[in-house]
N, C-alpha and C. Protein backbone atom coordinates (compact mmCIF):
# COMPACT_ATOMS: atom_id res chain seq x y z
N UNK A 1 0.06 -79.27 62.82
CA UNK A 1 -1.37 -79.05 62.75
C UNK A 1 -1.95 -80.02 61.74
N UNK A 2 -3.39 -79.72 61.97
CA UNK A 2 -4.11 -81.23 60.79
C UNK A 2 -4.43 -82.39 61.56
N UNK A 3 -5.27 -82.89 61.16
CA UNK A 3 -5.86 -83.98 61.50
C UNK A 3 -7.57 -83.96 62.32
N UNK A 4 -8.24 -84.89 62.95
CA UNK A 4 -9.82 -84.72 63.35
C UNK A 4 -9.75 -84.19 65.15
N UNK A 5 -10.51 -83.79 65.05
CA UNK A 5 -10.90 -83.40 66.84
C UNK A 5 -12.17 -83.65 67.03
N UNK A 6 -12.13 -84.68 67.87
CA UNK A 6 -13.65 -85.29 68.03
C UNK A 6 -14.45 -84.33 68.69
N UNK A 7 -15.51 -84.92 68.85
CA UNK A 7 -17.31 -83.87 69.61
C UNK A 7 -16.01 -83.12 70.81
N UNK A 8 -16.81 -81.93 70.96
CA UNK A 8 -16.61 -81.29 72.05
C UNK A 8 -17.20 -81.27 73.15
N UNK A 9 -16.71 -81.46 74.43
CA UNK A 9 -18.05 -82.22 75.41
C UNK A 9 -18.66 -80.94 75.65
N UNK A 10 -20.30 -81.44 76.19
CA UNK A 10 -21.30 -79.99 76.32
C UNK A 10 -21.07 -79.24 76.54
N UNK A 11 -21.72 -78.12 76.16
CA UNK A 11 -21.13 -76.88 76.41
C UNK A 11 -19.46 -75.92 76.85
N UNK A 12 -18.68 -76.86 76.05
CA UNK A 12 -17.60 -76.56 75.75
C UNK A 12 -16.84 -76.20 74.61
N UNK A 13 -16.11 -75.12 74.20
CA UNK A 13 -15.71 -74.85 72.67
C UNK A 13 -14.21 -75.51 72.46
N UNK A 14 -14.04 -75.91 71.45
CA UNK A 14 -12.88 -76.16 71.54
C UNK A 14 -11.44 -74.88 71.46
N UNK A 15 -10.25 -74.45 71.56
CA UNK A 15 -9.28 -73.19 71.76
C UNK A 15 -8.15 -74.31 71.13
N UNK A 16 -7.98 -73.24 70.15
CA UNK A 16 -6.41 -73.68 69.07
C UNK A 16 -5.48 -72.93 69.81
N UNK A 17 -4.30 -73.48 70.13
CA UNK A 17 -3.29 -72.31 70.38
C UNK A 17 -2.25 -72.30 68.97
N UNK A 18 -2.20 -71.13 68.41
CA UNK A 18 -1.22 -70.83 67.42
C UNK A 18 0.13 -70.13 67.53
N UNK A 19 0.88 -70.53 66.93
CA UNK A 19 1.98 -69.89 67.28
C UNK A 19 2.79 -70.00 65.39
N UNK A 20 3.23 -68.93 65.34
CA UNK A 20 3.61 -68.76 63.78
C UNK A 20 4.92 -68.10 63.84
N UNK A 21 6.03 -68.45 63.27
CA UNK A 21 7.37 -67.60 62.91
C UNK A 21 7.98 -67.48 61.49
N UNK A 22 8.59 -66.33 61.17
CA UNK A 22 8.97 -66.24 59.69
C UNK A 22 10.31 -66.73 59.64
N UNK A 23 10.12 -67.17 58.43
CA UNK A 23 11.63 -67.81 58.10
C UNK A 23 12.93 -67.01 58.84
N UNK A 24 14.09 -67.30 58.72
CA UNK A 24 15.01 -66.03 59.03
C UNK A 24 15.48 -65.56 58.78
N UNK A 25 15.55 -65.79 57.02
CA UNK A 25 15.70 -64.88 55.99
C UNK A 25 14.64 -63.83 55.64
N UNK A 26 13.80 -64.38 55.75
CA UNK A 26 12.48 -63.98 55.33
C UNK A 26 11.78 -62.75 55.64
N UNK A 27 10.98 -62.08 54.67
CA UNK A 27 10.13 -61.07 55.87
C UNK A 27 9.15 -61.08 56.89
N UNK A 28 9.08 -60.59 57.68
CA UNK A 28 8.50 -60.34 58.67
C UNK A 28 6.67 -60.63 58.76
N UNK A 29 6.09 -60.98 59.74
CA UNK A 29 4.40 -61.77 59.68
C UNK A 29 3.68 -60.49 59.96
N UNK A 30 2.40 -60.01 59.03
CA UNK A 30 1.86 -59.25 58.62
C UNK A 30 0.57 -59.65 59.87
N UNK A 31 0.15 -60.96 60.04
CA UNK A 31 -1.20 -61.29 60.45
C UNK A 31 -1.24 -62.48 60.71
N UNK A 32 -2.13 -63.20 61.38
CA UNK A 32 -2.38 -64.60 61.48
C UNK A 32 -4.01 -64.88 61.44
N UNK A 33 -4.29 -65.68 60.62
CA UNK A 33 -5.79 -65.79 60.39
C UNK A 33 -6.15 -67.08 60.55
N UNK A 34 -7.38 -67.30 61.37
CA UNK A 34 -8.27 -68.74 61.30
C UNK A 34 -8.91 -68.69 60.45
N UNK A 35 -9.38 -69.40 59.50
CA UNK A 35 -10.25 -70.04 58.29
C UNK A 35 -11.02 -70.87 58.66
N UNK A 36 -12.23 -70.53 59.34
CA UNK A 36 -13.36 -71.63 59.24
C UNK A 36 -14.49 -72.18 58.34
N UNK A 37 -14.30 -73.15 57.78
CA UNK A 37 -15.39 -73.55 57.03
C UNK A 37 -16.56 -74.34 57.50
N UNK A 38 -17.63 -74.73 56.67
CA UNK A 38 -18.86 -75.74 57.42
C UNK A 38 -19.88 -75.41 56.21
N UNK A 39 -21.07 -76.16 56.76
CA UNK A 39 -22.25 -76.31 55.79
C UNK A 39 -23.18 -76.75 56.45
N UNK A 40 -24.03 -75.90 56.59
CA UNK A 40 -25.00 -74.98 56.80
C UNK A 40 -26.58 -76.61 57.04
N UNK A 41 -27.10 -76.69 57.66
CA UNK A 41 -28.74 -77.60 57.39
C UNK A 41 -29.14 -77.65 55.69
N UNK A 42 -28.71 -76.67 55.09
CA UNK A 42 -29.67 -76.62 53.33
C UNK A 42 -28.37 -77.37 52.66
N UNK A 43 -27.52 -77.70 53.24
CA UNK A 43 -26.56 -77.78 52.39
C UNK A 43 -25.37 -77.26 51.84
N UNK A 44 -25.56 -75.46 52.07
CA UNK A 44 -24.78 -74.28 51.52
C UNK A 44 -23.24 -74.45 52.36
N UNK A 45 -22.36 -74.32 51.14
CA UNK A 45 -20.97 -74.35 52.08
C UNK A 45 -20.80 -72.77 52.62
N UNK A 46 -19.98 -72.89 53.60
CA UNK A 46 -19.70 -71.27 53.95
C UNK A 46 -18.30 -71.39 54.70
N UNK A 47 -17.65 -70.51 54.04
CA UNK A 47 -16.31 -69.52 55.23
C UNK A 47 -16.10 -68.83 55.52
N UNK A 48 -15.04 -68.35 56.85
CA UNK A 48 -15.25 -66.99 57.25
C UNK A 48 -13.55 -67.21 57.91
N UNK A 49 -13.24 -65.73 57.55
CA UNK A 49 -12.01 -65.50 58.13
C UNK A 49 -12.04 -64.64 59.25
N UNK A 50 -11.09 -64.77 60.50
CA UNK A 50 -10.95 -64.52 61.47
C UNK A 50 -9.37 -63.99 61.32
N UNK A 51 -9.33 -62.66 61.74
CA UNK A 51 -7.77 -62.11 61.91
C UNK A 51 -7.75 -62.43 63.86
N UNK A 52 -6.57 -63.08 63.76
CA UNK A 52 -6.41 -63.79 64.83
C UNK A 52 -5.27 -63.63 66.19
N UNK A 53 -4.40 -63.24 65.56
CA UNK A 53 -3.61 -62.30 65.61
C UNK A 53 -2.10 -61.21 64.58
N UNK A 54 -1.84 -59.97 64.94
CA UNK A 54 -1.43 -59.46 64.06
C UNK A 54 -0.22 -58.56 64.86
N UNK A 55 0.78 -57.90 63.95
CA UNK A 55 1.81 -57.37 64.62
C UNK A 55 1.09 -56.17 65.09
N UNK A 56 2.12 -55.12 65.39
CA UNK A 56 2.13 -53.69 65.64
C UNK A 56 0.31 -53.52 66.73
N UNK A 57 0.49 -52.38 66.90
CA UNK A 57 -0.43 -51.87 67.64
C UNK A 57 -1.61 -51.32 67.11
N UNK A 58 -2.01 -52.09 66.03
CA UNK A 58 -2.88 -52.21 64.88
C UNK A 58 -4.82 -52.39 65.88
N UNK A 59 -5.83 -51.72 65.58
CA UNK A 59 -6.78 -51.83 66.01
C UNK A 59 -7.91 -52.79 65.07
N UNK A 60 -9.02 -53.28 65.25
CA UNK A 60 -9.94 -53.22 63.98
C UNK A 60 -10.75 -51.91 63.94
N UNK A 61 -11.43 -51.59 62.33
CA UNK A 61 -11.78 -50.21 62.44
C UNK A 61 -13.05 -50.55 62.44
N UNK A 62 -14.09 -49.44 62.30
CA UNK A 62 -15.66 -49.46 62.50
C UNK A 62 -16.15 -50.95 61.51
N UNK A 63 -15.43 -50.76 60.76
CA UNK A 63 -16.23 -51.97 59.44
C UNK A 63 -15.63 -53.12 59.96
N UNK A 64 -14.93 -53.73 61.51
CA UNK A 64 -14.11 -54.82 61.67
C UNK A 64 -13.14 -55.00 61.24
N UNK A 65 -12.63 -54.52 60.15
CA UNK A 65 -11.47 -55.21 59.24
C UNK A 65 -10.10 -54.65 59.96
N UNK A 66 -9.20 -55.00 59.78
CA UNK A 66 -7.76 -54.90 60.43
C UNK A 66 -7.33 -53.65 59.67
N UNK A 67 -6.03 -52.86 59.76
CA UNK A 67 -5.71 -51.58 58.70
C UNK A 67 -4.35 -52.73 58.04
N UNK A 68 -4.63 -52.07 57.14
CA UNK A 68 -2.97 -52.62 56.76
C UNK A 68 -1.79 -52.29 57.64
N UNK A 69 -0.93 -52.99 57.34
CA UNK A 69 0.54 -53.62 57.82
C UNK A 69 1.59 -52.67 57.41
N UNK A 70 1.58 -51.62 56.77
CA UNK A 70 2.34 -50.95 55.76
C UNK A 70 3.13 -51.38 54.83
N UNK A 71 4.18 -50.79 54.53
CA UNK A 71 4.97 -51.09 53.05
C UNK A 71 6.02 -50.32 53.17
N UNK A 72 7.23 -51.28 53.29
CA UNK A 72 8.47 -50.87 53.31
C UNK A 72 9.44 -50.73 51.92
N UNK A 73 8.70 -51.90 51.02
CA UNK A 73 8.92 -51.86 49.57
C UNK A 73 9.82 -50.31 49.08
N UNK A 74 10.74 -50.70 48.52
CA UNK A 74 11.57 -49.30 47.56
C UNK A 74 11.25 -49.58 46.28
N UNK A 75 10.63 -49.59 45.79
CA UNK A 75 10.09 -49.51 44.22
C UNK A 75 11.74 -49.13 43.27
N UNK A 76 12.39 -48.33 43.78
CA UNK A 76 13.32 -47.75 42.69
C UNK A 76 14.67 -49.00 43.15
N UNK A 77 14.63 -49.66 44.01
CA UNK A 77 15.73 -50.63 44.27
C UNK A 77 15.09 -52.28 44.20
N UNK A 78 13.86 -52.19 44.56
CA UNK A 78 13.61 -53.62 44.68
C UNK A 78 14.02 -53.73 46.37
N UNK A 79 13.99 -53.63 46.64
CA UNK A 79 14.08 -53.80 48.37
C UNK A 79 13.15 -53.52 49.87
N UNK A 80 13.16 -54.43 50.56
CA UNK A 80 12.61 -53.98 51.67
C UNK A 80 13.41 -53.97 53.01
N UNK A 81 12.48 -53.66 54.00
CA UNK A 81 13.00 -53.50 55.45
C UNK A 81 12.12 -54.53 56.40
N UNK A 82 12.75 -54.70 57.46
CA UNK A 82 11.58 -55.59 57.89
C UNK A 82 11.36 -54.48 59.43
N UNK A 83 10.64 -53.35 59.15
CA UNK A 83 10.57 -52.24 59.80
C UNK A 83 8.91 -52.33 60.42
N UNK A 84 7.92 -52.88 59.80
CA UNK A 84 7.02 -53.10 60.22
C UNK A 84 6.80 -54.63 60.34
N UNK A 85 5.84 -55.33 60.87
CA UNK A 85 5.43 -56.50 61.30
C UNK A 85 6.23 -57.04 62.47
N UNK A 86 6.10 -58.41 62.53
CA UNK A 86 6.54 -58.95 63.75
C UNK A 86 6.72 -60.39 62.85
N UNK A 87 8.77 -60.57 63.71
CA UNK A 87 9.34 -62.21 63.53
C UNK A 87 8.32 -63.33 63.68
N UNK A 88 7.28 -63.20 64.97
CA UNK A 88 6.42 -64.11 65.21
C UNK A 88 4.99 -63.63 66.05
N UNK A 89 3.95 -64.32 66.05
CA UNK A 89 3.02 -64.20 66.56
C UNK A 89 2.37 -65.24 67.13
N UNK A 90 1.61 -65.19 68.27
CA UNK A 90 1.00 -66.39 68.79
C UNK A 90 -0.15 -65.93 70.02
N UNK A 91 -1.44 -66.76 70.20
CA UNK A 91 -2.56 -66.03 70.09
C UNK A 91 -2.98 -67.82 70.54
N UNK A 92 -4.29 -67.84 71.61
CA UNK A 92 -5.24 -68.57 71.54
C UNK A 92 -6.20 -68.00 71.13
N UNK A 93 -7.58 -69.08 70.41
CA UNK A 93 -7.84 -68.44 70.09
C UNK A 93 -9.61 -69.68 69.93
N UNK A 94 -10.70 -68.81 70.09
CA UNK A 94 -12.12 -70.01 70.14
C UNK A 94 -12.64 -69.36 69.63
N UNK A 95 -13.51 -70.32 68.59
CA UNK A 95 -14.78 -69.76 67.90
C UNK A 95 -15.57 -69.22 68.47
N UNK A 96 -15.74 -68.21 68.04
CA UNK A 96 -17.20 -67.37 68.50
C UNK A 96 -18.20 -67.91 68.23
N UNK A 97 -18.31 -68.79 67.06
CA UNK A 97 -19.70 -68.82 66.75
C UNK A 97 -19.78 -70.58 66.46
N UNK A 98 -18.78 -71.48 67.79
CA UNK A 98 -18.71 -72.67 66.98
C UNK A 98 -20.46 -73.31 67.65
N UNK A 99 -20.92 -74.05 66.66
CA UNK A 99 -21.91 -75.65 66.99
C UNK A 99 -21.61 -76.29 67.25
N UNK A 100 -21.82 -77.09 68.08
CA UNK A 100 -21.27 -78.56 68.31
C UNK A 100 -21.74 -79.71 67.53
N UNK A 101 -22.85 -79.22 67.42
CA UNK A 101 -23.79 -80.28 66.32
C UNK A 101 -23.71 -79.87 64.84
N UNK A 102 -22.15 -79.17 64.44
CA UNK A 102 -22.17 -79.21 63.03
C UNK A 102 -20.74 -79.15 62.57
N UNK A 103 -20.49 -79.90 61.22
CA UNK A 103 -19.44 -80.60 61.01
C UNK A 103 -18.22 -79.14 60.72
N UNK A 104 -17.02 -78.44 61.01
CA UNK A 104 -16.43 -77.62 60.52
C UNK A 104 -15.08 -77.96 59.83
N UNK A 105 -14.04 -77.47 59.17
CA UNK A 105 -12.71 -77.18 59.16
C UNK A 105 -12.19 -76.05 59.70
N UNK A 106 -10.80 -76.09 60.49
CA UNK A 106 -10.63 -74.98 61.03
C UNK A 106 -8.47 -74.74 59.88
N UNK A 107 -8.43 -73.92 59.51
CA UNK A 107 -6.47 -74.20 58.95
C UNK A 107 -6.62 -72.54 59.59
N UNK A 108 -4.83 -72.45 59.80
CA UNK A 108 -4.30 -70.83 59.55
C UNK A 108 -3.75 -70.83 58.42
N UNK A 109 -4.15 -69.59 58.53
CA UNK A 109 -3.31 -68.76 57.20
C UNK A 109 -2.29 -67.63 57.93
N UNK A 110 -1.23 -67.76 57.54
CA UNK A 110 -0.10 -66.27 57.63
C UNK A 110 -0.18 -65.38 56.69
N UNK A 111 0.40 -64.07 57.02
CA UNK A 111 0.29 -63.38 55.72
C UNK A 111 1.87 -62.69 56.39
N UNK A 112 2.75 -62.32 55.17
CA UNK A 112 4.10 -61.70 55.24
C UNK A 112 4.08 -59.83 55.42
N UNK A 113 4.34 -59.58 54.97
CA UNK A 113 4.63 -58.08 55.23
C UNK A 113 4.24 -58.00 53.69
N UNK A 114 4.00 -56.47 53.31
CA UNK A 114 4.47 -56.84 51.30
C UNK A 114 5.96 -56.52 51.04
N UNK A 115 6.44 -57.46 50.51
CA UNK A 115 7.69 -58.11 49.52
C UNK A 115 7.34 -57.51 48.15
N UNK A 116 8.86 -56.71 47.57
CA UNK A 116 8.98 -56.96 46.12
C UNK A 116 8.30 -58.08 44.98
N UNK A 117 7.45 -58.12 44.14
CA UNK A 117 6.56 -58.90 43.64
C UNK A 117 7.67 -59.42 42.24
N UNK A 118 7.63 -60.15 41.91
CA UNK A 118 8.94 -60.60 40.89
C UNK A 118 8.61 -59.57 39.18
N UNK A 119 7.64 -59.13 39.08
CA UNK A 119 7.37 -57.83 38.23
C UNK A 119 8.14 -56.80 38.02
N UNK A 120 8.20 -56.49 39.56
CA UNK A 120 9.18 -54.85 40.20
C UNK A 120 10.68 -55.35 39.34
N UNK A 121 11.09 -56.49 39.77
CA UNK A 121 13.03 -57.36 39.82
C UNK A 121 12.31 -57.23 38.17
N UNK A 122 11.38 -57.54 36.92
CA UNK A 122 11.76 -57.33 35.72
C UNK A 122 12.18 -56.22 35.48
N UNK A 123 10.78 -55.45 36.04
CA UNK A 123 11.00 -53.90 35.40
C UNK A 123 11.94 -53.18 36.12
N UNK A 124 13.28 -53.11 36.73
CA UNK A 124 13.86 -52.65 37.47
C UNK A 124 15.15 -53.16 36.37
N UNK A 125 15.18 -54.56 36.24
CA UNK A 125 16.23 -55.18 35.46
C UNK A 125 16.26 -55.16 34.41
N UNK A 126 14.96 -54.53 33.34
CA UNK A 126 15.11 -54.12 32.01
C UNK A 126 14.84 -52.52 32.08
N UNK A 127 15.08 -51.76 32.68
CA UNK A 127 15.15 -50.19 32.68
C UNK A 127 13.45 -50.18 32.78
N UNK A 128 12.17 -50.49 32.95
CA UNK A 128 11.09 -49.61 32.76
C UNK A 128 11.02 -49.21 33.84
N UNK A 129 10.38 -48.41 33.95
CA UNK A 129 9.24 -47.17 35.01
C UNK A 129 8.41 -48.42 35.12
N UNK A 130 8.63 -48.69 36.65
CA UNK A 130 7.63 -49.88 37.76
C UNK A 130 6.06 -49.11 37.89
N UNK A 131 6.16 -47.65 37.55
CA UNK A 131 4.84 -47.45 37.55
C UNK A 131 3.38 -47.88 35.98
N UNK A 132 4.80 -48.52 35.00
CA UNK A 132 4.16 -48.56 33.86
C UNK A 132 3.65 -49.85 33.69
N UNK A 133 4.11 -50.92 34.90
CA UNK A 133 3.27 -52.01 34.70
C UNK A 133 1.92 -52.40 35.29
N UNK A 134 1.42 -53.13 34.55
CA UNK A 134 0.08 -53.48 34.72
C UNK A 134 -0.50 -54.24 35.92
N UNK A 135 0.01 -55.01 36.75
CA UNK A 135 0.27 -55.40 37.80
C UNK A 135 0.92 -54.88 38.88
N UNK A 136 0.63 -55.05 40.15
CA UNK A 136 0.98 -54.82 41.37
C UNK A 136 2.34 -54.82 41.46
N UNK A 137 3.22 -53.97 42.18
CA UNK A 137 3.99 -54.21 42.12
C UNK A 137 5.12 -55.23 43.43
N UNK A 138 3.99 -55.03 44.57
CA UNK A 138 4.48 -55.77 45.99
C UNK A 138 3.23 -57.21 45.86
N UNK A 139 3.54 -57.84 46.73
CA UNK A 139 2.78 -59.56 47.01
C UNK A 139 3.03 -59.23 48.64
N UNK A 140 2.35 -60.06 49.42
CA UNK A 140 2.11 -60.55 50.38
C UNK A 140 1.99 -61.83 50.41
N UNK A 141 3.11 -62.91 50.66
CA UNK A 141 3.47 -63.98 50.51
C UNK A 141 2.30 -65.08 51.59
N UNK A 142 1.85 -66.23 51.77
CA UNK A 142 1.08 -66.21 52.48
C UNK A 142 1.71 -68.25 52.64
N UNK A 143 1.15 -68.42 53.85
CA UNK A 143 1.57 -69.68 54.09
C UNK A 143 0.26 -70.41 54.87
N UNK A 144 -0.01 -71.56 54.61
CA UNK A 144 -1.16 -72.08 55.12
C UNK A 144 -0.72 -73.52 56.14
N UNK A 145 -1.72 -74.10 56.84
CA UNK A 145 -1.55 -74.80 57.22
C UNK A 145 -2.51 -76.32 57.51
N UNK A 146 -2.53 -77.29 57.66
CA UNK A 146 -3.25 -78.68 57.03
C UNK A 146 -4.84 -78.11 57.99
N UNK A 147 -5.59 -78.53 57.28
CA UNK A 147 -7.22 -78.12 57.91
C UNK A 147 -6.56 -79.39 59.29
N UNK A 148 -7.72 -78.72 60.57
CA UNK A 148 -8.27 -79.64 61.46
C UNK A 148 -9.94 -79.85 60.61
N UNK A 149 -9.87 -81.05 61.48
CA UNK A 149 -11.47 -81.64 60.76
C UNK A 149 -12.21 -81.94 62.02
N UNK A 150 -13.62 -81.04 62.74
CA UNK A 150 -14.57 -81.16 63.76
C UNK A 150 -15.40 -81.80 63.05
N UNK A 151 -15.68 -83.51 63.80
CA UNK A 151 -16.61 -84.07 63.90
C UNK A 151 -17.24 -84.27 64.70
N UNK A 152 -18.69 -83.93 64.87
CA UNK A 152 -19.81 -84.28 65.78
C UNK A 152 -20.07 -85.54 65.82
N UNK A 153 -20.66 -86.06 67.38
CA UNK A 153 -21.27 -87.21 67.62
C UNK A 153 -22.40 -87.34 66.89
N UNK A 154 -22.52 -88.02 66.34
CA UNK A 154 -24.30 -88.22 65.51
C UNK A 154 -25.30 -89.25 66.12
C-alpha cells in the first residue's frame, strides 16, 4: 500500500480492497479501519475513521460505534487466549463521502485483540496487586499502513 491515485473518472469512487493478517505468533485482529484525511475550501484539516471491517458477529450500536472485541487478558498470569477476534480480515471498501474535486489521504489502521500491557509482566514480576497500578493494564497493539495520496485534476 502507499503511493498517489490519480482523478477518479466522473462520477466514479475509487474501492480499496484490504486484506490484513496477524503475525503467527501474534494475537489475533480486533478491527480494520480506513483513516481518511483532507482539507476542507477554508483550509481546516479534517479526519475521520471508518471501522471497515471487524471480527466476530459484532454489530454497530445506535451511536455507530463498533462494541468492543473483548478481553481474554488473565491479569493474575499475564496471559491471553486468542479466543476472540479473527487471524485475518478483508473487506472492500468506498468512501461514502469521497469528492473528486478535493485533495484526500486514505492509510489502514489494524487494531489487535487486548494483549498484556508490559505494566501487568512488572507488577506480576515484582509481587504487586495489578489492580494497584496507575495505568491500564491491557494495550491493543495497532499497526498502520503508508497513506495513499488522491489527487484531483485541477
Amino acid at each position: 500500500m502507499g503511493g498517489d491515485l490519480s482523478a477518479a473518472p466522473a462520477g466514479k469512487t475509487p474501492r480499496f480492497l484490504v486484506h490484513v493478517a496477524k503475525d503467527p505468533k501474534g494475537a489475533h485482529l480486533d478491527r480494520a479501519q480506513m483513516i481518511k484525511g483532507w482539507r476542507d475550501a477554508s483550509g481546516t484539516t479534517h479526519e475521520r475513521i471508518y471501522d471497515i471491517a471487524w471480527s466476530g458477529e459484532r454489530a454497530r450500536g445506535a451511536d455507530g460505534q463498533l462494541a468492543a472485541v473483548g478481553n481474554t487478558v488473565d491479569l493474575a498470569t499475564g496471559t491471553y487466549t486468542n479466543d476472540v477476534g479473527a487471524p485475518e480480515l478483508a473487506t472492500v471498501w468506498q468512501d461514502p463521502e469521497f469528492d473528486a474535486s478535493q485533495s484526500a489521504f486514505y492509510y489502514v489502521r489494524v487494531l489487535q485483540i487486548p494483549t498484556p500491557r508490559h505494566s501487568l509482566f512488572d507488577a506480576l514480576a515484582l509481587g504487586i496487586d495489578p489492580g494497584e497500578l496507575e495505568g491500564p493494564t491491557t494495550i491493543q497493539e495497532r499497526a498502520y499502513t503508508s497513506p495513499i495520496w488522491y489527487k484531483p485534476t485541477r
